[in-house]
Protein backbone atom coordinates (compact mmCIF):
# COMPACT_ATOMS: atom_id res chain seq x y z
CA UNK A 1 -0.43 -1.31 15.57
CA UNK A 2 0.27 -2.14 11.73
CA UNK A 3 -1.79 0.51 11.13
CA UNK A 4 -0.43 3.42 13.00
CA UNK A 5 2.96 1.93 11.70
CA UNK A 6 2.02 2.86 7.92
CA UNK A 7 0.68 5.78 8.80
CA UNK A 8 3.94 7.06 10.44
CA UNK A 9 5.78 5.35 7.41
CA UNK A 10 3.49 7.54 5.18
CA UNK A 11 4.25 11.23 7.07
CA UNK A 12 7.69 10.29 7.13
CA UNK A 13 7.98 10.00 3.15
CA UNK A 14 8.97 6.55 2.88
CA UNK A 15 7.31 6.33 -0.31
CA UNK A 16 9.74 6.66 -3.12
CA UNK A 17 7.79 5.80 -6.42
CA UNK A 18 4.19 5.42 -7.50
CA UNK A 19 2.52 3.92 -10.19
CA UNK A 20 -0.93 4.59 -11.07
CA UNK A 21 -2.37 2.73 -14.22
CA UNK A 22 -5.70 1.16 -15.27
CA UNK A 23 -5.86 -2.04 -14.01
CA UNK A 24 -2.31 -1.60 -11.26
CA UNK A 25 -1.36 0.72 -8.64
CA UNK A 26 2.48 0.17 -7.16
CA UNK A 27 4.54 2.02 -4.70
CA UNK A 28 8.10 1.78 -3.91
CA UNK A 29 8.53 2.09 -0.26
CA UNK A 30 11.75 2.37 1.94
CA UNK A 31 11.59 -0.01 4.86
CA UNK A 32 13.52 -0.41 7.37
CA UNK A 33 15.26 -3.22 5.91
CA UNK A 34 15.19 -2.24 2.52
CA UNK A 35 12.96 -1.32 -0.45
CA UNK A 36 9.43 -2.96 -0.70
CA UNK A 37 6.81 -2.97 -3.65
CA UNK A 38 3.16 -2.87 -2.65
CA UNK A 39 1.13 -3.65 -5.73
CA UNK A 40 -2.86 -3.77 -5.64
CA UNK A 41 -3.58 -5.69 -9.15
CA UNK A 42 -7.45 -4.70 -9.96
CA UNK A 43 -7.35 -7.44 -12.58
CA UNK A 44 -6.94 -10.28 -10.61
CA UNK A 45 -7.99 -8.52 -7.73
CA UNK A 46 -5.16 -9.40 -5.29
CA UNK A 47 -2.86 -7.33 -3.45
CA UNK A 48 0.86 -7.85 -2.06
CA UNK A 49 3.85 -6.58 -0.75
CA UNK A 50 6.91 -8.39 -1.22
CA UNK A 51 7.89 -7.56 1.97
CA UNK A 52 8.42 -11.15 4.71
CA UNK A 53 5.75 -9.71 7.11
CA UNK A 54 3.24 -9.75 3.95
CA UNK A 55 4.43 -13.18 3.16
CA UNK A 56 3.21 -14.31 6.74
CA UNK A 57 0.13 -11.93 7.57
CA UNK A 58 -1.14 -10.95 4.58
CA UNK A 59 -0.89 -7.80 6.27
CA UNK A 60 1.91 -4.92 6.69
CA UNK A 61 2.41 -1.38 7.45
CA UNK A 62 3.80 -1.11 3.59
CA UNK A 63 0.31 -1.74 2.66
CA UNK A 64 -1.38 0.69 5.11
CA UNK A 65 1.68 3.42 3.95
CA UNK A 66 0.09 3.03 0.48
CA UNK A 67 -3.77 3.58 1.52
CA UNK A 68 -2.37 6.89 3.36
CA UNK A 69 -1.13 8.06 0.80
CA UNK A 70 -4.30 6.99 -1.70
CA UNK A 71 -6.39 8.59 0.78
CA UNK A 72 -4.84 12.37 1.14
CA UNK A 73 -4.10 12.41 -2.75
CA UNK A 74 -6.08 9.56 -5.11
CA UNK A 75 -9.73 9.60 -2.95
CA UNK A 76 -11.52 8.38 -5.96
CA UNK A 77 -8.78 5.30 -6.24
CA UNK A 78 -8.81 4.84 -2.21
CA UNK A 79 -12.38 4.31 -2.53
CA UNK A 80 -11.89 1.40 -5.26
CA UNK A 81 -9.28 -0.07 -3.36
CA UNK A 82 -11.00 -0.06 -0.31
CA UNK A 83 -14.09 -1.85 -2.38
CA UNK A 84 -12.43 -4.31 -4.07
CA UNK A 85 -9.37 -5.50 -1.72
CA UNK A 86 -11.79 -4.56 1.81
CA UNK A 87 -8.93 -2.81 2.70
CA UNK A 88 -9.49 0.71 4.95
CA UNK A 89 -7.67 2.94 7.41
């Protein structure tokens, strides 16, 4: 269910900024509630949204939004985040 949830989050454009840097990727996404960041630090190897479902789960559909969208446009980067974090679609 989370999953299908980011993935219609994703092909609705939710996501609103992107960041794509050595050791950080971060999106902006629009939530129903309000903006959320979805960071996946490669450094300390952690990932996080700040959104409350995150907070409890340690799982959202802001997370799966941003592996959508690694997935149809960063492969190369999906494939690292999927490694490191264990993270897939």
């Amino acid at each position: 269910m989370i999953i299908k949830e980011g993935l219609k989050y994703y092909r609705e454009g939710r996501i609103k900024q992107v960041y794509i840097g050595d050791k950080l990727i971060s999106f902006l996404i629009q939530g129903t509630t309000g903006k959320h960041t979805v960071i996946f630090d490669f450094r300390l190897r952690k990932y996080s949204c700040s959104c409350w479902g995150f907070t409890v789960h340690k799982r959202c559909k802001h997370v799966f939004c941003a592996l959508a969208y690694l997935k149809d446009n960063h492969p190369d980067l999906y494939k690292k985040v999927e490694e490191v974090f264990r993270l897939s679609l």
